[in-house]
Protein backbone atom coordinates (compact mmCIF):
# COMPACT_ATOMS: atom_id res chain seq x y z
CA UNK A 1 114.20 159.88 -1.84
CA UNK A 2 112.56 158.60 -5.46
CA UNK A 3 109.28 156.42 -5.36
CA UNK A 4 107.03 155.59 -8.52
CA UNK A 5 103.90 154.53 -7.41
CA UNK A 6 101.20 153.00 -10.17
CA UNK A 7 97.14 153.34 -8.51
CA UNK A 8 94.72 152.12 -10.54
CA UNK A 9 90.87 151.96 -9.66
CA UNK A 10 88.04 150.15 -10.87
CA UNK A 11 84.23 151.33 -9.56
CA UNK A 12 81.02 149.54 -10.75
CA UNK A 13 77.49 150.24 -10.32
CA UNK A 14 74.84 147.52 -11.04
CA UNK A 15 77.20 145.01 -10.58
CA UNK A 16 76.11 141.50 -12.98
CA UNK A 17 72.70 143.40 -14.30
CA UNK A 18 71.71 144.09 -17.54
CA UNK A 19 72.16 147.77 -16.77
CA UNK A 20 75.68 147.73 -14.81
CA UNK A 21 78.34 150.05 -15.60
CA UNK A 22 82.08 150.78 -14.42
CA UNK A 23 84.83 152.89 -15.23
CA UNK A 24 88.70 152.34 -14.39
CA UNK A 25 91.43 154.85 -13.88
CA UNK A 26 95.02 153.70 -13.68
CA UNK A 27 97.93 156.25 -12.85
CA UNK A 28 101.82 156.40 -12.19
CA UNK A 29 102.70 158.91 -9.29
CA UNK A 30 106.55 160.04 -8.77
CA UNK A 31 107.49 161.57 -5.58
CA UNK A 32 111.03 163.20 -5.07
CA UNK A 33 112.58 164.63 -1.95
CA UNK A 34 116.16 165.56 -0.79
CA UNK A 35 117.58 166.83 2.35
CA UNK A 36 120.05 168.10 3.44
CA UNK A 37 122.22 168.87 6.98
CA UNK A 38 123.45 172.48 7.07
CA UNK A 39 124.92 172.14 10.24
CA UNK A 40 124.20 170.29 13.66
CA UNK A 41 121.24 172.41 14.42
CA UNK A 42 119.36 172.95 11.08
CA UNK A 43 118.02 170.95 8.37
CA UNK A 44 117.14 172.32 4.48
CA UNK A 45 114.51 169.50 2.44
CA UNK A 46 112.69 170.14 -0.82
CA UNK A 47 109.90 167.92 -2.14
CA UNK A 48 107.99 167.23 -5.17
CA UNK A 49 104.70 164.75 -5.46
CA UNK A 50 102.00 164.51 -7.21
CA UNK A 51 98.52 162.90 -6.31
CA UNK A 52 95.39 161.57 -7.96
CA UNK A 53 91.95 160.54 -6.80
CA UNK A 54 89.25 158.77 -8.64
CA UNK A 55 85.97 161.09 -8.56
CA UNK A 56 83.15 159.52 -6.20
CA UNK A 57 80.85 156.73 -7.45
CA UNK A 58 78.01 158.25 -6.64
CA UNK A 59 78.52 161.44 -9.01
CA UNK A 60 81.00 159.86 -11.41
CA UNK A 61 79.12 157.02 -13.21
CA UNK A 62 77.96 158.14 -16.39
CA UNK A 63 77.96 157.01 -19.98
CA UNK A 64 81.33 158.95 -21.03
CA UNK A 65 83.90 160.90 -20.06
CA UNK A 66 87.18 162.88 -21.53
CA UNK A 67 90.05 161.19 -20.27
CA UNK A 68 93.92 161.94 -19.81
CA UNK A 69 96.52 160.19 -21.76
CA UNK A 70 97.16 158.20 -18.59
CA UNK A 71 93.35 156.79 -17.83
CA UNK A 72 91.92 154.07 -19.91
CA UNK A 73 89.01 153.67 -21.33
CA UNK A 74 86.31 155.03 -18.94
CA UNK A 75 82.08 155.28 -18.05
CA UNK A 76 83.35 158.03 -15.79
CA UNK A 77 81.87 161.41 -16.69
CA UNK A 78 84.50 163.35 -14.37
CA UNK A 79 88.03 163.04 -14.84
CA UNK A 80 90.36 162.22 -12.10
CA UNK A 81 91.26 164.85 -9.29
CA UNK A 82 95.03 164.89 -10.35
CA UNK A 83 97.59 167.68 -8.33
CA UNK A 84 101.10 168.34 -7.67
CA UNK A 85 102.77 169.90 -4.93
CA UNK A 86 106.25 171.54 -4.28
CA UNK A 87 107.55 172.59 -1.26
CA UNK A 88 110.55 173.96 0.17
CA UNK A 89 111.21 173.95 3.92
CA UNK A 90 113.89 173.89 6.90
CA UNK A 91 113.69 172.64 10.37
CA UNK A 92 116.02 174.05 13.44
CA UNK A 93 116.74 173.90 17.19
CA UNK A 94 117.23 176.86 18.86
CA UNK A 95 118.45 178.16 22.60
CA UNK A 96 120.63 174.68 23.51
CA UNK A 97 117.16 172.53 22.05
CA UNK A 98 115.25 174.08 24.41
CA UNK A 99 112.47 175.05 20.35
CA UNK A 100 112.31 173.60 17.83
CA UNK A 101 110.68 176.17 14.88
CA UNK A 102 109.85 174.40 11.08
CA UNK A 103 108.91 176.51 8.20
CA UNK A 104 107.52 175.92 4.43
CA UNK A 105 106.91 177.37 1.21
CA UNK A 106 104.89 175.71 -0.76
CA UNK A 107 102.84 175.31 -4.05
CA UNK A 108 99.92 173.50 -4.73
CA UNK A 109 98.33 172.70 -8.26
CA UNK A 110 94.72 170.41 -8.37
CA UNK A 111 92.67 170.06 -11.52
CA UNK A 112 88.88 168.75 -12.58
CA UNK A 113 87.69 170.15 -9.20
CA UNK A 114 84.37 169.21 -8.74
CA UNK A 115 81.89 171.42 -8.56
CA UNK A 116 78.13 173.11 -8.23
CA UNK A 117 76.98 173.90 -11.61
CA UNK A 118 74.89 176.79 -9.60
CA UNK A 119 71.92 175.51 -12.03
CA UNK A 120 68.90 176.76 -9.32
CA UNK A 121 66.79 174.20 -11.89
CA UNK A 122 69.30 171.43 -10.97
CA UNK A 123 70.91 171.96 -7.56
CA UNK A 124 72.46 168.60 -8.11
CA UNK A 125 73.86 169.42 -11.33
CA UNK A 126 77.75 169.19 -10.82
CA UNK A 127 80.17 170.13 -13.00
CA UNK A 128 84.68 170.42 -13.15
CA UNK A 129 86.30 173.31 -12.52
CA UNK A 130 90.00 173.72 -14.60
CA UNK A 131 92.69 174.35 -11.82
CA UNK A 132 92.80 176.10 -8.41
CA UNK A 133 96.46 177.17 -7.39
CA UNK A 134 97.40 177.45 -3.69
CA UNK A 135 100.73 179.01 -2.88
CA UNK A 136 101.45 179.74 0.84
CA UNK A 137 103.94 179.32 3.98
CA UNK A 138 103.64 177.95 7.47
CA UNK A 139 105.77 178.12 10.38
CA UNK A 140 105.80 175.82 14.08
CA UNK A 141 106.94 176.88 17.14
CA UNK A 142 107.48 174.53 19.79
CA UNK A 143 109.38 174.15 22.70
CA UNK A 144 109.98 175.07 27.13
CA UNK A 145 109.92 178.73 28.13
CA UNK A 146 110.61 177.53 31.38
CA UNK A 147 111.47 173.70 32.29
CA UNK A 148 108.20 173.55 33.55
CA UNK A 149 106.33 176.43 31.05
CA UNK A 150 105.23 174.65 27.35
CA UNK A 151 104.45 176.73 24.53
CA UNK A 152 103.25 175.67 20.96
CA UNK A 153 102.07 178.31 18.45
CA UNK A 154 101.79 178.43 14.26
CA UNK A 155 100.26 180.45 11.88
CA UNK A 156 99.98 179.78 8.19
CA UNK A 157 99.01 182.31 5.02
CA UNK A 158 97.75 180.87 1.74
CA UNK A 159 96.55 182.88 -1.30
CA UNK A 160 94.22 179.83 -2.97
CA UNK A 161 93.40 181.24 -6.62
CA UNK A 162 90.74 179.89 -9.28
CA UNK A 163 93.27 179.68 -12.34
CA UNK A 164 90.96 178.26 -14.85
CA UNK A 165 87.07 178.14 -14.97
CA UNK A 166 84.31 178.06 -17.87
CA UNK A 167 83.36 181.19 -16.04
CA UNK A 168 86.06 183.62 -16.92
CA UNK A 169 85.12 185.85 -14.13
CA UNK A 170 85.83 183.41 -11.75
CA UNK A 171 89.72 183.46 -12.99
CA UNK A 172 91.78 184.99 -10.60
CA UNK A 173 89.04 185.05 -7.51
CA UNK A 174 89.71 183.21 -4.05
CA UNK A 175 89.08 179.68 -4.08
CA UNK A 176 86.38 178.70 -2.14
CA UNK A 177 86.61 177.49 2.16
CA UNK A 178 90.05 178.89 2.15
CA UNK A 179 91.02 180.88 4.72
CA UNK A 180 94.10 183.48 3.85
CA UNK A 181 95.25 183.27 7.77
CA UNK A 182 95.05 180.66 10.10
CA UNK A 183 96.87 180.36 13.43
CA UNK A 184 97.15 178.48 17.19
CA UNK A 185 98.77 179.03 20.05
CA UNK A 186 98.66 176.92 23.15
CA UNK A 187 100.71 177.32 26.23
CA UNK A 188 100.75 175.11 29.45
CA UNK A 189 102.52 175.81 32.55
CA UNK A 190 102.57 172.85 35.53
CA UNK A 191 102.89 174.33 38.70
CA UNK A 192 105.94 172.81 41.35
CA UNK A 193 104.49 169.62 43.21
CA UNK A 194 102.12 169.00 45.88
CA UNK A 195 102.79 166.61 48.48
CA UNK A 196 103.99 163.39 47.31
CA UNK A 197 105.08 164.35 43.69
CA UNK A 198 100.79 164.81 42.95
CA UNK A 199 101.47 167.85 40.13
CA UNK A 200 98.96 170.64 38.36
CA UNK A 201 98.89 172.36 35.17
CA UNK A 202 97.12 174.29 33.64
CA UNK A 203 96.43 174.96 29.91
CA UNK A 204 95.21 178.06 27.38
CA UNK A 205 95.21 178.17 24.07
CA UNK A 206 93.41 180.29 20.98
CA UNK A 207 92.89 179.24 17.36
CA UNK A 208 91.91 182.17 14.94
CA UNK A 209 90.66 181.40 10.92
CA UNK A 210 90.41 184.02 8.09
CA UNK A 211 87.63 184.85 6.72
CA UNK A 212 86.27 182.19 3.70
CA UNK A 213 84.04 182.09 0.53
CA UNK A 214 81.21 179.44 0.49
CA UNK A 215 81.44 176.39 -1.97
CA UNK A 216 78.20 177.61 -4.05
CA UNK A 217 77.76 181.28 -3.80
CA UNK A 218 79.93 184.69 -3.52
CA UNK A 219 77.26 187.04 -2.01
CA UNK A 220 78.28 186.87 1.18
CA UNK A 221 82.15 186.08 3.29
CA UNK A 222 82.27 183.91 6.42
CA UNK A 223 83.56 185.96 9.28
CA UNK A 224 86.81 185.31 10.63
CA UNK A 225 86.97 183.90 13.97
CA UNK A 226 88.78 183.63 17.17
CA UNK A 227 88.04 180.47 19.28
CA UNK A 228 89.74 179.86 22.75
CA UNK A 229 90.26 176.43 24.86
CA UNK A 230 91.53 175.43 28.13
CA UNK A 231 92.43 172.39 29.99
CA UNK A 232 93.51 171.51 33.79
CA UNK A 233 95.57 168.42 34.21
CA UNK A 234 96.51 166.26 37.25
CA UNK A 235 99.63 163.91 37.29
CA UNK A 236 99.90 161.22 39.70
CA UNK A 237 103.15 160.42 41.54
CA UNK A 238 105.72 158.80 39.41
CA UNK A 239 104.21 160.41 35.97
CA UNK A 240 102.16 157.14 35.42
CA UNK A 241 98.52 158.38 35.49
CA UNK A 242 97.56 162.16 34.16
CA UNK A 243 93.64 163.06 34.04
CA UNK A 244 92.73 166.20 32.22
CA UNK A 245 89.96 167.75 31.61
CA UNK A 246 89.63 170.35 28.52
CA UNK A 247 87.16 172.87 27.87
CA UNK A 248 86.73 173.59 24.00
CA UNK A 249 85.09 176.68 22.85
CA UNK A 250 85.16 178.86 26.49
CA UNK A 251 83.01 181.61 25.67
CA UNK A 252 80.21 179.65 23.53
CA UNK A 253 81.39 181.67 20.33
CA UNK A 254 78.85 180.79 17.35
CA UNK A 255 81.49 180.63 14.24
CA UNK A 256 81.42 178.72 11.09
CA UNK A 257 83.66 175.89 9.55
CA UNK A 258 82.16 176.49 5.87
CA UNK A 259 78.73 177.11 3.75
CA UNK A 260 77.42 176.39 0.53
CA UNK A 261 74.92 178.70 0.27
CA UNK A 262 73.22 180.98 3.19
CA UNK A 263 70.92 178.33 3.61
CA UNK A 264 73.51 175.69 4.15
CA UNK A 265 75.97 177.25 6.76
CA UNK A 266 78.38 174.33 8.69
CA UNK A 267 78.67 175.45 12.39
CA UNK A 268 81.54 175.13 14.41
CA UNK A 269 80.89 173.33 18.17
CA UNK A 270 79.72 174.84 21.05
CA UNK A 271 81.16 174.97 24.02
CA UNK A 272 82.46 171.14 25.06
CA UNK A 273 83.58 169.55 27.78
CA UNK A 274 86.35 166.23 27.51
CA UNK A 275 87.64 164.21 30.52
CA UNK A 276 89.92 162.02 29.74
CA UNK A 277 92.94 159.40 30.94
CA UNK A 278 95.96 158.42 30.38
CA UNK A 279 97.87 155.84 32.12
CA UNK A 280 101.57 154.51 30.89
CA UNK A 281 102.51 151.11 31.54
């Protein structure tokens, strides 16, 4: 696969005043991907992009900016987000297709990350951060224990690294709201049918998150957490109508999503309740 895409953007603020302003950004984008058939029951692919995104209007607009040799002339004071990725990855069925497992390595560049400039005169004050690297691998499970016994379980690792900052103390540190490990597992199991073909099943599941460092400060970790769901489902005779009813967040855990400082902490939901239908035509 080979694609050149060319974005361009165009933002204005004040539009037809005396006073407006605007800034454009234009960009080409190449994306390249191969893959390839080992053998019936595995697949190799390998993938390179890269990605760009104008910075918001509301922080961006200002009277100049430094651009890269692909942007035009801007009002932008913040360059572009602009990142690459590359990622290597197979995909197989295993025991007769009864799983399917995936699995990637990958790498991921991004530069002129937009930041707090931690200015406790100016808490608005942003500023760009160099480059962040994220390098990592993730792996899916998915398949039938049983014909009747549904499992589905992942678990991911990425070591996200500040690689440049004005602050050379920051080089080498975590990058911020990244957890190192992150996994889920969720299993459902439909017991044999009642009566006329009326069926039950039942569902668990768990999904766990490393510990992170808040956007704005580094005087304190987020706790990893452990959150676990569940779910009952009834399917009507002839597999037409299934109602289910999930319960997010069983045992109330207070956890936390992200921060940016210990005054603004993002909490994750309490418990929840969901009852919901599906019927196929």
């Amino acid at each position: 696969m080979l694609s050149l895409r060319t974005e361009w953007f165009k933002d204005i603020t004040n539009y037809r005043e005396d006073n407006e302003l605007s800034f454009k950004n234009t960009a080409l984008i190449p994306r390249i991907g191969l893959g390839y058939e080992l053998n019936e029951n595995v697949n190799l692919y390998a993938t390179y992009l890269e990605g760009y995104q104008p910075q918001s209007n509301t922080v961006a607009l200002m009277p100049s900016t430094v651009n890269y040799f692909w942007a035009s002339e801007s009002a932008a004071q913040f360059d572009p987000l602009i990142s690459d990725l590359i990622e290597l990855g197979f995909k197989t069925e295993l025991f007769k297709k009864r799983f399917t497992w995936t699995g990637a390595l990958y790498q991921i560049n991004q530069k002129n990350i937009l930041m707090s400039a931690n200015d406790p005169d100016n808490p608005d004050l942003l500023t760009q951060r160099g480059a962040d690297r994220s390098r990592g691998f993730e792996t899916d499970l998915a398949g039938y224990i049983l014909p009747n016994w549904q499992i589905n379980a992942s678990y991911s690792f990425v070591d996200a690294k500040i690689v440049y900052d004005d602050d050379e103390t920051l080089i080498g540190e975590r990058k911020e709201n990244t957890p190192r490990h992150g996994g889920n597992l969720w299993t459902r199991y439909n017991l044999p049918s009642i009566g006329k073909g009326n069926r039950i099943g039942f569902g668990l599941g768990i999904n766990a998150q490393g510990s992170r460092i808040p956007w704005y400060t580094r005087a304190f970790k987020l706790p990893a957490f452990v959150v676990a769901d569940a779910a009952i489902y009834y399917t009507a005779p002839g597999n037409k109508l299934q109602v289910a009813l999930n319960v997010n967040n069983v045992f109330d855990q207070t956890y936390w999503n992200g921060a940016q400082t210990l005054t603004r902490l993002f909490p994750g939901e309490p418990r929840n309740f969901m009852l919901t239908s599906t019927y196929r035509f």
